[in-house]
C-alpha atoms as a PDB file:
ATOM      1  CA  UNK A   1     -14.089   3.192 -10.425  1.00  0.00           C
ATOM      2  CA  UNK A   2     -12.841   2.218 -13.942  1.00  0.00           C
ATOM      3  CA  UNK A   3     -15.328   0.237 -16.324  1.00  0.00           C
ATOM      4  CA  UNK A   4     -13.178  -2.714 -17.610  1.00  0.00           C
ATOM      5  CA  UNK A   5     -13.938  -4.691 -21.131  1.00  0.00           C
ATOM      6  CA  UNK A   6     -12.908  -7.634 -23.284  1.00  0.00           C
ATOM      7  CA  UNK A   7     -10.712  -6.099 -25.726  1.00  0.00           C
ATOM      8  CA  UNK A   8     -11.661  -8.316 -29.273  1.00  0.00           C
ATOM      9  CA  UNK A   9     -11.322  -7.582 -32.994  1.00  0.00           C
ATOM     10  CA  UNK A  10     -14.772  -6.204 -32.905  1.00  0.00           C
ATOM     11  CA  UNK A  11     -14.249  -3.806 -29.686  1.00  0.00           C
ATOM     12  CA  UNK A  12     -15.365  -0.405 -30.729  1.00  0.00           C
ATOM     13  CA  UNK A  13     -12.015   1.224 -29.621  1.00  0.00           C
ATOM     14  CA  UNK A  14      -9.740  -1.298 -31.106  1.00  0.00           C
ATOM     15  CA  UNK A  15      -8.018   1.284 -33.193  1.00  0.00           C
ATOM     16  CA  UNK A  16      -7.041   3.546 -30.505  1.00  0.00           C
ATOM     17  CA  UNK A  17      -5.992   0.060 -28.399  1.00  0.00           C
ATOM     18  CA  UNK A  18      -3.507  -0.473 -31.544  1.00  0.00           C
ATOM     19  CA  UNK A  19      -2.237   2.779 -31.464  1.00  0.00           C
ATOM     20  CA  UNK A  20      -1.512   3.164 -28.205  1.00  0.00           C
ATOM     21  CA  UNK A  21      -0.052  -0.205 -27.703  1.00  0.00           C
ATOM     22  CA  UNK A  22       2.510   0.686 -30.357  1.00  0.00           C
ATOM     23  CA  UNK A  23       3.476   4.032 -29.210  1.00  0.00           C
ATOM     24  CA  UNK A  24       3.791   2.644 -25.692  1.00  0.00           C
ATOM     25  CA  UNK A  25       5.743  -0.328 -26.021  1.00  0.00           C
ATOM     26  CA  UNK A  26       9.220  -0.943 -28.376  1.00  0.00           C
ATOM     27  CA  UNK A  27       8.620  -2.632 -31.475  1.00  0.00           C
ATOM     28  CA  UNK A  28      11.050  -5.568 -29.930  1.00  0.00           C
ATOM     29  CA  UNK A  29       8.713  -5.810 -27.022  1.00  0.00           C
ATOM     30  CA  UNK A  30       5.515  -5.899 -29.323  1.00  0.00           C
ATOM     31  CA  UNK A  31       3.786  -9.745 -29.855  1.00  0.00           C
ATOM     32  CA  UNK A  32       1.733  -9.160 -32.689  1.00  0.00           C
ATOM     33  CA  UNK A  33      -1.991  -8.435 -31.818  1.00  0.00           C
ATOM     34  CA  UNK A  34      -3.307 -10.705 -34.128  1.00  0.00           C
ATOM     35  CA  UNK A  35      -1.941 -12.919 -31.868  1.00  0.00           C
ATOM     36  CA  UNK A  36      -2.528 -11.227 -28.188  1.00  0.00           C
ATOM     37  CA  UNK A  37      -6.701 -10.841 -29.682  1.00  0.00           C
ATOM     38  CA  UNK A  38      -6.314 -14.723 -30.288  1.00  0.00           C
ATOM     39  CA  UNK A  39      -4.821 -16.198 -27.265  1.00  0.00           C
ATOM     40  CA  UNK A  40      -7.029 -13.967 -25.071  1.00  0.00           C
ATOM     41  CA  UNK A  41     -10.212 -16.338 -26.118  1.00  0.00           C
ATOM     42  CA  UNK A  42      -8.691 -18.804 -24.066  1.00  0.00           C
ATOM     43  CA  UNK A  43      -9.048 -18.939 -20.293  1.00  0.00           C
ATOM     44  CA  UNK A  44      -6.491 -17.297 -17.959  1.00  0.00           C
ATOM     45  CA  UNK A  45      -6.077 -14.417 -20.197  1.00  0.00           C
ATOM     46  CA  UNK A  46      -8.098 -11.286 -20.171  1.00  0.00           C
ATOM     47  CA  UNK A  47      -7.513  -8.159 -22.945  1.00  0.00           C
ATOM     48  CA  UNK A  48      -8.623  -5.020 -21.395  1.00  0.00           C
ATOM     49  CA  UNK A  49      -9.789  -2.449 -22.110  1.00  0.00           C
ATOM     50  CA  UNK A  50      -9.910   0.732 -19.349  1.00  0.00           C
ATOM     51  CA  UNK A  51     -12.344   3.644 -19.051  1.00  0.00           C
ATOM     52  CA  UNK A  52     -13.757   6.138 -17.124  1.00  0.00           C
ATOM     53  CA  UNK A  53     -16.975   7.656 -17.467  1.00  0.00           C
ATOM     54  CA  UNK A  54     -17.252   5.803 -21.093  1.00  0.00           C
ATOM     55  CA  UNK A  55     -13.051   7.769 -22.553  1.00  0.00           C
ATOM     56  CA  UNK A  56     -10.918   4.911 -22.973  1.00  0.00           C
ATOM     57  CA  UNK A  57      -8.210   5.492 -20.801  1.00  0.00           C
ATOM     58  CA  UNK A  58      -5.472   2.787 -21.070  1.00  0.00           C
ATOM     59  CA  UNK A  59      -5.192  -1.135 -21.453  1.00  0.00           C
ATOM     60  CA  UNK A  60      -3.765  -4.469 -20.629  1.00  0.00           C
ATOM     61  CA  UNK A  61      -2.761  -7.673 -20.674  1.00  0.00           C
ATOM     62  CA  UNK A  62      -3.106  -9.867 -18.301  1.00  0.00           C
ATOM     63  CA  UNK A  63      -1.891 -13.578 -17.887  1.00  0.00           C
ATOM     64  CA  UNK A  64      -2.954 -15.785 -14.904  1.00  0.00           C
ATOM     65  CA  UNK A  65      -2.031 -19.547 -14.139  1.00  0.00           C
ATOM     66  CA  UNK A  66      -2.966 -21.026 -11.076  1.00  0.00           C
ATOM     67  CA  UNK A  67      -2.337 -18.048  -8.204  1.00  0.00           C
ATOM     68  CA  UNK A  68      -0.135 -15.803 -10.141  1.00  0.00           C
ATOM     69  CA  UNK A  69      -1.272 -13.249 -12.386  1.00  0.00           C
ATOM     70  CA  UNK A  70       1.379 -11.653 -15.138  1.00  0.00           C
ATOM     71  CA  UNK A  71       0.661  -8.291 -16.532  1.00  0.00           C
ATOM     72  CA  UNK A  72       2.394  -8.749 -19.579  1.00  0.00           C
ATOM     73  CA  UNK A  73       1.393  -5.051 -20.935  1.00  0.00           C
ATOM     74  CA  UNK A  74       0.037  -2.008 -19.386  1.00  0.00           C
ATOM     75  CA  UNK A  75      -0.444   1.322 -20.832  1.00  0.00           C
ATOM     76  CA  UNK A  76      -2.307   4.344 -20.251  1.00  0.00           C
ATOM     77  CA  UNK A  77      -3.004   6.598 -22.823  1.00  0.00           C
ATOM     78  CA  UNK A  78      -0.893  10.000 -23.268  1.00  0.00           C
ATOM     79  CA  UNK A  79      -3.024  12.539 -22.491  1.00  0.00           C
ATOM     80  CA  UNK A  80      -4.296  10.424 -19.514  1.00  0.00           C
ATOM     81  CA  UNK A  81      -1.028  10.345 -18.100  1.00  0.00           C
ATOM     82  CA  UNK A  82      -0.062  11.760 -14.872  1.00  0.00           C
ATOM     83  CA  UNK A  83      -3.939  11.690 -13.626  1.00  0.00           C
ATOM     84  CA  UNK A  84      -3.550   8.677 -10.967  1.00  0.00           C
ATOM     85  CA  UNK A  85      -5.056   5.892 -13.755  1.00  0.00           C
ATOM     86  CA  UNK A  86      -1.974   3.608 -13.606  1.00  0.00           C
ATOM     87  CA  UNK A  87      -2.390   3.388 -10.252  1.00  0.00           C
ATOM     88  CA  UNK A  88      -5.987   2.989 -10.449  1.00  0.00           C
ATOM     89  CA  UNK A  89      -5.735  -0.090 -13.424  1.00  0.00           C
ATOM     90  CA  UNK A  90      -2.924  -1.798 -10.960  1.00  0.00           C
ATOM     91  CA  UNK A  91      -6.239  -1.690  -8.360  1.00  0.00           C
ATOM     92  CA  UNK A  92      -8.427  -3.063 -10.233  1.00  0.00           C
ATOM     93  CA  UNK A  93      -6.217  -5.972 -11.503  1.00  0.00           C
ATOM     94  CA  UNK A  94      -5.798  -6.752  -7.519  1.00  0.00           C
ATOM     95  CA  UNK A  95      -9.352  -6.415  -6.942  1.00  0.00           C
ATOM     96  CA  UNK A  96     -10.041  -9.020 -10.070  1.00  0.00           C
ATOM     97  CA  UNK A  97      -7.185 -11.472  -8.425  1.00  0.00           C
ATOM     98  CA  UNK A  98      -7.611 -10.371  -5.019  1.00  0.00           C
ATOM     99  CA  UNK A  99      -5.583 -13.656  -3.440  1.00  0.00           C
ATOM    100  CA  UNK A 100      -3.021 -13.950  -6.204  1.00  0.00           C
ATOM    101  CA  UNK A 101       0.225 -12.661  -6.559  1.00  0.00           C
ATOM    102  CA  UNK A 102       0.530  -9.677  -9.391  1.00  0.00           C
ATOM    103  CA  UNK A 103       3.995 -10.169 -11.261  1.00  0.00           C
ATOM    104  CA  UNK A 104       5.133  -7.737 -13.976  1.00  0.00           C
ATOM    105  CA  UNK A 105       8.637  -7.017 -15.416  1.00  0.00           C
ATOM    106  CA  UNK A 106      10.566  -3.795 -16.073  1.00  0.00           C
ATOM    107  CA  UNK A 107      13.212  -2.428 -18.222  1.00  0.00           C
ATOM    108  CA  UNK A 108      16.130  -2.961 -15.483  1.00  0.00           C
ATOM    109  CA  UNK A 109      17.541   0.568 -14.167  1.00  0.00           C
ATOM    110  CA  UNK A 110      20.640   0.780 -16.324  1.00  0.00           C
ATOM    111  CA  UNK A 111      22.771   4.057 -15.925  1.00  0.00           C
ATOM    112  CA  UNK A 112      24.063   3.840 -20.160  1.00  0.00           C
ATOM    113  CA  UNK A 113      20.175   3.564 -21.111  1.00  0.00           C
ATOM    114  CA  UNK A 114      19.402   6.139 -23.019  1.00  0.00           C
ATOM    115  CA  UNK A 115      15.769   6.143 -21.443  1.00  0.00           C
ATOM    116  CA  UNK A 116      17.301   5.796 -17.500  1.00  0.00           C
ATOM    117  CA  UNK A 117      15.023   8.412 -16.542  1.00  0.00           C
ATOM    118  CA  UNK A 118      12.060   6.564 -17.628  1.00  0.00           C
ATOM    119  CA  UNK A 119      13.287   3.434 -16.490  1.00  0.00           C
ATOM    120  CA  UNK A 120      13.993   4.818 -12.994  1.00  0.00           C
ATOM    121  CA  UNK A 121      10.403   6.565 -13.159  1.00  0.00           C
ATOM    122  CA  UNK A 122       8.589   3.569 -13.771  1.00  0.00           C
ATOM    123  CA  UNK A 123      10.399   1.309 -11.060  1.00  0.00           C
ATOM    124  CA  UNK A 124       9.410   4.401  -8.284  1.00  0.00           C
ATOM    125  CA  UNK A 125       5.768   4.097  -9.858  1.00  0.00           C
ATOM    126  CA  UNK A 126       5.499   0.058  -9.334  1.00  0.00           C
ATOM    127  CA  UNK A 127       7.073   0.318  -5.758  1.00  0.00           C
ATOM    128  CA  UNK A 128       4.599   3.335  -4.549  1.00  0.00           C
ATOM    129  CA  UNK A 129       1.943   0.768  -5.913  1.00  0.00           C
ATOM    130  CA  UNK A 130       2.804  -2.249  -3.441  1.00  0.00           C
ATOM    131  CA  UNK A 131       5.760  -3.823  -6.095  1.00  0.00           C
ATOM    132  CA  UNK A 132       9.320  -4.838  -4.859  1.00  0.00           C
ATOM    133  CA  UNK A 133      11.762  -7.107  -6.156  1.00  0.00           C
ATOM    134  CA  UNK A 134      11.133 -10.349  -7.191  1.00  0.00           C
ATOM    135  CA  UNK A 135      14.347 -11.630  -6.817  1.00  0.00           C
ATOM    136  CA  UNK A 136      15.486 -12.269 -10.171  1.00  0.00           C
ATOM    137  CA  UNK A 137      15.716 -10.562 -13.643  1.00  0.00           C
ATOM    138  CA  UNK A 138      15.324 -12.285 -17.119  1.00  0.00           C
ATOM    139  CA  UNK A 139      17.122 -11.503 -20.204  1.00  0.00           C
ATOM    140  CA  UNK A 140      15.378 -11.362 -23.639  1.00  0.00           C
ATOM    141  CA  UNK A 141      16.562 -10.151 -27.417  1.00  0.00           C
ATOM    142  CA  UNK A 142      20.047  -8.617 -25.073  1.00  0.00           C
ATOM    143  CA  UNK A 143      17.136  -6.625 -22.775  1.00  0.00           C
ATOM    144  CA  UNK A 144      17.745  -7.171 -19.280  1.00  0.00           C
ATOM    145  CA  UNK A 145      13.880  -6.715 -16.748  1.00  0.00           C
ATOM    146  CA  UNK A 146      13.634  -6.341 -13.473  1.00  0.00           C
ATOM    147  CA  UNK A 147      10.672  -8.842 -12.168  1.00  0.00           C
ATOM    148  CA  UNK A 148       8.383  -7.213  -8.959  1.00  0.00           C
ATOM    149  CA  UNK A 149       6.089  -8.595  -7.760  1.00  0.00           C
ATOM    150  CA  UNK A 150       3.144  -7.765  -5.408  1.00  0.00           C
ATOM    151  CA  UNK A 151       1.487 -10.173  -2.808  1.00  0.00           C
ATOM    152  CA  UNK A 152       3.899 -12.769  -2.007  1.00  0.00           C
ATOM    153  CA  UNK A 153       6.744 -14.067  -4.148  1.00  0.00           C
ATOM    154  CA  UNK A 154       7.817 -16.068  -7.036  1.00  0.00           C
ATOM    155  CA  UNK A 155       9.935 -18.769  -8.450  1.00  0.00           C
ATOM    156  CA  UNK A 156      11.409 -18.024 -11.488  1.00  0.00           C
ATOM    157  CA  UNK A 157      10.127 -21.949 -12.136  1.00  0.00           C
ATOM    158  CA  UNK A 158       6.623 -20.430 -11.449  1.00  0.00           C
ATOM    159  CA  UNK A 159       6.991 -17.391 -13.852  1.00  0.00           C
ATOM    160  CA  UNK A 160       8.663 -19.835 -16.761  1.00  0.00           C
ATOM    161  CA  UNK A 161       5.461 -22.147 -16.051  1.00  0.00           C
ATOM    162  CA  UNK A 162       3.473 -19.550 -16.366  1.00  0.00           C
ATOM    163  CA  UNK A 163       4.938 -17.939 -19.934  1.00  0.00           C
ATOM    164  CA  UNK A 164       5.041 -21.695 -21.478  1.00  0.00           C
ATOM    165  CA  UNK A 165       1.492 -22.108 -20.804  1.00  0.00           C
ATOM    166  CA  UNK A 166       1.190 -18.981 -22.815  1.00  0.00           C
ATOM    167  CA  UNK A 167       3.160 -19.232 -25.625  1.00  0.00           C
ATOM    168  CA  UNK A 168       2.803 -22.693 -26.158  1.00  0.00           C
ATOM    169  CA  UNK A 169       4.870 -25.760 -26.230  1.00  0.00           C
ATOM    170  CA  UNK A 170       6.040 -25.304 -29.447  1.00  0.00           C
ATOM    171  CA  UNK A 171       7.054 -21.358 -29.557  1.00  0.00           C
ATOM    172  CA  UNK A 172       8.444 -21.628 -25.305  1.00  0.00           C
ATOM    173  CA  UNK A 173      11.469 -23.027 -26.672  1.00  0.00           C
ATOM    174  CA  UNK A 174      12.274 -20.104 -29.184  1.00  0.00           C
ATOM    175  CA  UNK A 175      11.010 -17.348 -26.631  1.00  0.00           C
ATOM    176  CA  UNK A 176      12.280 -18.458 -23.222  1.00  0.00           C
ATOM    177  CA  UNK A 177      13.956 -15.687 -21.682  1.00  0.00           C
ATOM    178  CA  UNK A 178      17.340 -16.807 -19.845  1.00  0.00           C
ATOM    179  CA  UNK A 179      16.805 -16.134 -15.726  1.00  0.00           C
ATOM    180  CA  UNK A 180      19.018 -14.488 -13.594  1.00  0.00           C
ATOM    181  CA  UNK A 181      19.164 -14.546  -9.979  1.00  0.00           C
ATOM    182  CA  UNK A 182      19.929 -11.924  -7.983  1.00  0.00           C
ATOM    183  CA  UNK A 183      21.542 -12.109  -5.040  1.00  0.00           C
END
């Protein structure tokens, strides 16, 4: 089972968080840490930390209002890849919220991406894990994501909810992602 901690400023592996959470996500996709360490002092949003045996192993971020849990990042480390710990972390973040619903979004599958491999790779890895479809995408900076979900479904209502209670009232409006349904 993987040990989980409160990622803060004053975590011991902090740097190694940093670094990994910029090689694994875009810099477009990035919200600053400053501000990821800050928000996650407030309840309904946990900064994690993953190990096993005591080797940090990956992280994430997790985002929870009401039943529905977002993970808004989730990384494992690279040379911890390909040894069954994403599938592991996406455990233990059901076994935290066992009766909620666990939402994430994807890069959509898009056949001009220059990363469709990847894309494609990472939609097969969330659907072995107990994702499908949510049944809408969102659009943000001219980046279309796919939304699964696991455990039930969601309103794109529920999911816009959920990222305003995050952000804030006053950043939401400059953030909000435009929905699209899918039919």
């Amino acid at each position: 089972m993987l040990t989980i901690q409160s990622v803060t400023k004053h975590t011991a592996d902090i740097g190694t968080i940093k670094e990994l959470f910029n090689s694994a996500f875009p810099e477009a996709e990035r919200i600053p840490i400053w501000f990821l360490l800050r928000k996650a002092r407030k309840e309904g949003i946990d900064f994690l930390a993953c190990c096993d045996q005591g080797s940090f192993v990956g992280m994430m971020y997790l985002i929870t209002r009401k039943d529905l849990t977002f993970i808004l990042y989730l990384a494992v480390g690279s040379g911890m890849r390909s040894k069954g710990y994403g599938s592991r972390m996406l455990e233990q973040v059901k076994a935290m919220y066992p009766h909620h619903r666990v939402i994430l979004n994807i890069e959509a599958p898009d056949d001009s991406a220059d990363n469709r491999v990847q894309r494609v790779k990472r939609r097969d890895f969330y659907f072995r894990n107990g994702f499908g479809p949510a049944g809408f995408t969102l659009t943000n900076r001219d980046v279309t994501y796919e939304m699964l979900i696991a455990g039930g479904s969601c309103t794109a209502e529920e999911y816009l909810s959920l990222t305003r209670m995050f952000t804030g009232a006053i950043i939401f409006p400059f953030v909000k992602p435009r929905i699209n349904n899918v039919e």
